[in-house]
Structure formats: structure tokens, C-alpha cells
C-alpha atoms as a PDB file:
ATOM      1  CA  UNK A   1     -10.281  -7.602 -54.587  1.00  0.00           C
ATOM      2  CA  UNK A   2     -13.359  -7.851 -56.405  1.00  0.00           C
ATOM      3  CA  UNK A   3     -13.149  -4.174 -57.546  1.00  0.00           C
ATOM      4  CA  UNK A   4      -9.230  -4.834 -58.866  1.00  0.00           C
ATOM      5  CA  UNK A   5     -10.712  -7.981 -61.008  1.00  0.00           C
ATOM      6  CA  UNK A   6     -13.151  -5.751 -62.442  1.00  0.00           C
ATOM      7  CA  UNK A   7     -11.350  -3.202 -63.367  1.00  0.00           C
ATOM      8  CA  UNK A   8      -9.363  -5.546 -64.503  1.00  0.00           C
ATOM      9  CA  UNK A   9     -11.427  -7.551 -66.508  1.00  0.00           C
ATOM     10  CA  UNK A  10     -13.905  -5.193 -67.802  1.00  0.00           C
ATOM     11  CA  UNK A  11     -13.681  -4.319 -71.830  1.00  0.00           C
ATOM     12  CA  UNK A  12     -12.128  -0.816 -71.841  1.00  0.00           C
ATOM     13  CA  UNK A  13     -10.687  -0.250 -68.422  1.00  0.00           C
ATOM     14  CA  UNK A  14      -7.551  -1.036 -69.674  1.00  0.00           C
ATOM     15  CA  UNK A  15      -6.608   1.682 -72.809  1.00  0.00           C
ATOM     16  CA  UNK A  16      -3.296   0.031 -73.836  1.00  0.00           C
ATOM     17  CA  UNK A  17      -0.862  -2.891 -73.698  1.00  0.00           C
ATOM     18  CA  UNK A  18      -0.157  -1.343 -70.505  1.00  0.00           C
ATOM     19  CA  UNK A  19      -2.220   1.039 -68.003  1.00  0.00           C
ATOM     20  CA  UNK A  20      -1.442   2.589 -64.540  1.00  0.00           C
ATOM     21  CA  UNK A  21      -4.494   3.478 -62.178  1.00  0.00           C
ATOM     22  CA  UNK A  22      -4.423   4.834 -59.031  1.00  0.00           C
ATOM     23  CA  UNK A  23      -7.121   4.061 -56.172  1.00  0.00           C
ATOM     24  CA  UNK A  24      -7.915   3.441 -52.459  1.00  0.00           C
ATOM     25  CA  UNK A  25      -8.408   0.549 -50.707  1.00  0.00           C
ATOM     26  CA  UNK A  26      -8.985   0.017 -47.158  1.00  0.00           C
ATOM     27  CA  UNK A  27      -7.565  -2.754 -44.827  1.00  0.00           C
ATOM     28  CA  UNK A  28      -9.558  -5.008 -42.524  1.00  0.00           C
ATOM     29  CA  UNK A  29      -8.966  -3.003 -39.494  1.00  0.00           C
ATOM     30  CA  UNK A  30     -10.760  -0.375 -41.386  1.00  0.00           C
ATOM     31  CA  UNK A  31      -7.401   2.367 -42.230  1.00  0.00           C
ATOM     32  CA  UNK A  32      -7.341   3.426 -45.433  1.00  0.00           C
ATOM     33  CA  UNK A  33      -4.695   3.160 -48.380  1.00  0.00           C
ATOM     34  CA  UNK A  34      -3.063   4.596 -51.125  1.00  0.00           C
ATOM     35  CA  UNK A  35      -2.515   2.047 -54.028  1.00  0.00           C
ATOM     36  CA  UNK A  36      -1.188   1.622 -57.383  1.00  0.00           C
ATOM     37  CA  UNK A  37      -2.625  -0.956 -59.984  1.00  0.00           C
ATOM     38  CA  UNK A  38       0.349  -1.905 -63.150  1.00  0.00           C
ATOM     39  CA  UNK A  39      -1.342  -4.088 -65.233  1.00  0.00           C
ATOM     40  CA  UNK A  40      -0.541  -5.184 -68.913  1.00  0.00           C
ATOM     41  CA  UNK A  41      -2.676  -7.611 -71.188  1.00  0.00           C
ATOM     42  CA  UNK A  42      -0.513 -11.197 -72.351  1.00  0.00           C
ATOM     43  CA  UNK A  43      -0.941 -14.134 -73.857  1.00  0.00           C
ATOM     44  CA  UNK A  44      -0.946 -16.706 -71.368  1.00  0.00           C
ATOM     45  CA  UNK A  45      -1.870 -20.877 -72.134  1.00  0.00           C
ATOM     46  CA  UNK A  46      -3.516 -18.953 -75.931  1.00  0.00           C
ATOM     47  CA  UNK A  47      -5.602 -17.039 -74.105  1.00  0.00           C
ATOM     48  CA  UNK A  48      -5.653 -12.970 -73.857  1.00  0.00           C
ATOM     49  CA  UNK A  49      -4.872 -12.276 -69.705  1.00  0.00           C
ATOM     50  CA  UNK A  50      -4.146  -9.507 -67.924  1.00  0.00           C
ATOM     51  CA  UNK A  51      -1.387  -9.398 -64.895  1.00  0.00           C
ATOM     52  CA  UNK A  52      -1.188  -6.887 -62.758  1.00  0.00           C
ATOM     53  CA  UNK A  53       1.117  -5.123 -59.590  1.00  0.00           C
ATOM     54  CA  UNK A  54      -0.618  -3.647 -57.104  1.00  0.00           C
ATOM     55  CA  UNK A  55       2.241  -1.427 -54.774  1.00  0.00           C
ATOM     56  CA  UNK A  56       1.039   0.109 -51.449  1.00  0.00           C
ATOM     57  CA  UNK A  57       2.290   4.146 -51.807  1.00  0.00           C
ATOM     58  CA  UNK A  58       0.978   5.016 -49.183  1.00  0.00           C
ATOM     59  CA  UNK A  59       3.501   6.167 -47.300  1.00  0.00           C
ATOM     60  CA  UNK A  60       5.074   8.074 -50.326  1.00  0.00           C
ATOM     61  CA  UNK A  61       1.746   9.849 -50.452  1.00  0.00           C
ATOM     62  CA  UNK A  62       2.109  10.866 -47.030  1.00  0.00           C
ATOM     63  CA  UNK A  63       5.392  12.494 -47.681  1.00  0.00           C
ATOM     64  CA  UNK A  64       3.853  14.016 -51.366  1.00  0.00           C
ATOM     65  CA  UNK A  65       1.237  15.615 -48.934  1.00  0.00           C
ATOM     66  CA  UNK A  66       3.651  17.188 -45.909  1.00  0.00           C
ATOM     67  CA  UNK A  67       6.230  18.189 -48.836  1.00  0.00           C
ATOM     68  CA  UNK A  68       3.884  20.197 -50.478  1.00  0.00           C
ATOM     69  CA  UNK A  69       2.429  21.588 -47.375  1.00  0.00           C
ATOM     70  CA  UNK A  70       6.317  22.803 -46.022  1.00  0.00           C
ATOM     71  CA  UNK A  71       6.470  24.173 -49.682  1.00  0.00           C
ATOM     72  CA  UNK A  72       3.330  26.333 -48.967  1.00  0.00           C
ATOM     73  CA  UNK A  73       4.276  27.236 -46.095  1.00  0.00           C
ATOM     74  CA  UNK A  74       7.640  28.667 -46.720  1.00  0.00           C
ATOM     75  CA  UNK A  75       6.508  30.597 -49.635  1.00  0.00           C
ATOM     76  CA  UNK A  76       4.045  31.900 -47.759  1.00  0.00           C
ATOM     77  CA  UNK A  77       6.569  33.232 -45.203  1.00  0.00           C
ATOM     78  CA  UNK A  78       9.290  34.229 -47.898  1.00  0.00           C
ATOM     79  CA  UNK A  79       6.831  36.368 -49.599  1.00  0.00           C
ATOM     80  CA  UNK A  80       5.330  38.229 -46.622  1.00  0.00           C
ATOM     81  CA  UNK A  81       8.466  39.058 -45.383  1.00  0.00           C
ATOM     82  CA  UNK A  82      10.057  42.193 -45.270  1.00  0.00           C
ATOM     83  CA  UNK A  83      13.909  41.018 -46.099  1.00  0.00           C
ATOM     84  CA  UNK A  84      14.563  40.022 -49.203  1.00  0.00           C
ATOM     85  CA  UNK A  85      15.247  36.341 -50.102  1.00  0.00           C
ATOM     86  CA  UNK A  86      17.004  35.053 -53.113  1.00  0.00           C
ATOM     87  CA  UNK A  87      18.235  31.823 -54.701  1.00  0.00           C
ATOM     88  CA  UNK A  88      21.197  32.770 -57.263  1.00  0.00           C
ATOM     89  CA  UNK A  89      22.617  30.213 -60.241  1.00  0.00           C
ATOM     90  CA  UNK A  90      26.155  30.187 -58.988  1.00  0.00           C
ATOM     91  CA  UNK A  91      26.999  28.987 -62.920  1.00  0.00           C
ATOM     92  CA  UNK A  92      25.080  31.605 -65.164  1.00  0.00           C
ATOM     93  CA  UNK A  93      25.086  34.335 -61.812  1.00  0.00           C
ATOM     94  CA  UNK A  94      21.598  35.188 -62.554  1.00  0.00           C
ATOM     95  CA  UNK A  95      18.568  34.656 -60.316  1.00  0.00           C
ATOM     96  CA  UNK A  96      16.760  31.873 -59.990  1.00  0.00           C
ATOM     97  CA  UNK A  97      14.052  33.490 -57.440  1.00  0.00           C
ATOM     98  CA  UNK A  98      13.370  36.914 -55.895  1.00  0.00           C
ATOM     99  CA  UNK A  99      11.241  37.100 -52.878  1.00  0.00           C
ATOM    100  CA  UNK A 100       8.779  39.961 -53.627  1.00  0.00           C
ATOM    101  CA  UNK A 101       9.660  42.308 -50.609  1.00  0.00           C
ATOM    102  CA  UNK A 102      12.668  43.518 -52.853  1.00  0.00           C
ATOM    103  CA  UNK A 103      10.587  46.068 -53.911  1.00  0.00           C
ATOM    104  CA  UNK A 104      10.163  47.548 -50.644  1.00  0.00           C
ATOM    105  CA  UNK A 105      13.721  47.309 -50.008  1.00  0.00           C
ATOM    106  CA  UNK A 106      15.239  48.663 -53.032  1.00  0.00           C
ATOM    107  CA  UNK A 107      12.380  49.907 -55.220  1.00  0.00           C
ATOM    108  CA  UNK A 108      12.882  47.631 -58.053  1.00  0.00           C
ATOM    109  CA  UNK A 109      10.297  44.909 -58.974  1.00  0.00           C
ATOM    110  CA  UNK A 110      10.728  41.770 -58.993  1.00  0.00           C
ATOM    111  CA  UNK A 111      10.584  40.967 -62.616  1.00  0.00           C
ATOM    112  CA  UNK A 112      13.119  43.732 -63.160  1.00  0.00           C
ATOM    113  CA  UNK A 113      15.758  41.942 -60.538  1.00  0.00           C
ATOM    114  CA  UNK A 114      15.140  38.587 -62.342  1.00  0.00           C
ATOM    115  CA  UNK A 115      16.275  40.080 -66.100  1.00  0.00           C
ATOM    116  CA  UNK A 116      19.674  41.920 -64.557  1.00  0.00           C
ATOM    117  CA  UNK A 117      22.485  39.610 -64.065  1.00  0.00           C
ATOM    118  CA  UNK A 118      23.818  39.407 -59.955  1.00  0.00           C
ATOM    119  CA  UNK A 119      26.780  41.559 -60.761  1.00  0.00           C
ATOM    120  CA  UNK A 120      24.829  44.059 -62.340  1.00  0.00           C
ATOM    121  CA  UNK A 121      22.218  44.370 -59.392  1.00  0.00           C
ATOM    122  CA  UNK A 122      25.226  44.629 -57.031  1.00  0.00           C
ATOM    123  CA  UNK A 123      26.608  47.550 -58.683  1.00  0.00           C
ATOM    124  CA  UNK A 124      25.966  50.292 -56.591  1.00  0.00           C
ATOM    125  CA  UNK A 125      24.465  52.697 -58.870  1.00  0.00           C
ATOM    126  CA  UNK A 126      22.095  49.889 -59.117  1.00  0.00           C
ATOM    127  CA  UNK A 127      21.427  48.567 -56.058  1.00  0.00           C
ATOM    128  CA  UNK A 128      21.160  52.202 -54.325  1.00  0.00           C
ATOM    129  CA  UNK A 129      18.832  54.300 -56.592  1.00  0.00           C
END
């Protein structure tokens, strides 16, 4: 907590009427933790203060982490594969992604796929070169 008063208290450390920091801490079994640090600067008794929230994310950060990792991962798989994935607006039928292996299948890039509207790739003089 000393660090947290510090930070708190030092000239500078706080920018504006109201700063966010991020840090670790670690508990007194020894685990570590993710933490946030709110803090704005007040008038309290006609004195400047500063009063602060501290909020344990850990937990979110944990699910940041594995999120961004499943994210990695299926990208990784969609563009190695050899079928073609795609995610199509329903609204404006136009493509919102293109896995890469659509060149292999069809010959087109791409970048090319992603300007042409779904009903025109379907077309068959189109689709079948």
C-alpha cells in the first residue's frame, strides 16, 4: 500500500482531475494480481486530496489473455486451411472476411473476393473461371 500512496501522493503522478493506472500487486500468500488504480484529486476539510478505487481485474485479464489466444489460434487454422472460410454481412451481402485459401480454390485473391458483392461471386461465370 505504500507504493499506491505514493503514486498517489507524488507531484505529477496524477496528469488530470482524474487518472487511471494499471499495476500489479501481489497478495500475502505470494500470487500475483492484476489491479486498477481510479483516482481523482478533491477538496476535502479545504485541503487538496486525492481518493482513489483500486478494482482487482484479475480475472478479466485472465479471460483478455485466453480470448486472444483462441483468436490466434483460429486464424491460424482458418488461414492454413485448404477450404475456404467466409463471414458474409447478411444486410449489405458483401464480405466481411475471406480466408486466404480462396485463391487456391477458385483462383481469385482475396482482395478481389472482398470488392465483388456475394451475388456477384456466386454467379457462375464468376465463381468457375
Amino acid at each position: 500500500w505504500n507504493i499506491i500512496s505514493e503514486i498517489l501522493m507524488t507531484p505529477g503522478n496524477i496528469q488530470s482531475s482524474e487518472s487511471h493506472l494499471e499495476f500489479q500487486g501481489v497478495r500475502s500468500d505470494g500470487t500475483f494480481l492484476d489491479l486498477e488504480l481510479y483516482a481523482s484529486h478533491m477538496q476535502y476539510q479545504g485541503s487538496q486530496a486525492v481518493y482513489g478505487t483500486i478494482i482487482d481485474v484479475t480475472y478479466r485479464k485472465q479471460i483478455e489473455t485466453a480470448q486472444h489466444q483462441s483468436e490466434r489460434m483460429y486464424r491460424l487454422i482458418a488461414e492454413n486451411m485448404r477450404d475456404a472460410i467466409c463471414i458474409i454481412d447478411v444486410d449489405t451481402q458483401s464480405f466481411r472476411y475471406m480466408s486466404p485459401s480462396i485463391e487456391f480454390l477458385i483462383g481469385y485473391s482475396v482482395e478481389e473476393i472482398m470488392a465483388r458483392s456475394v451475388t456477384e461471386v456466386l454467379k457462375k461465370e464468376v465463381f468457375y473461371k
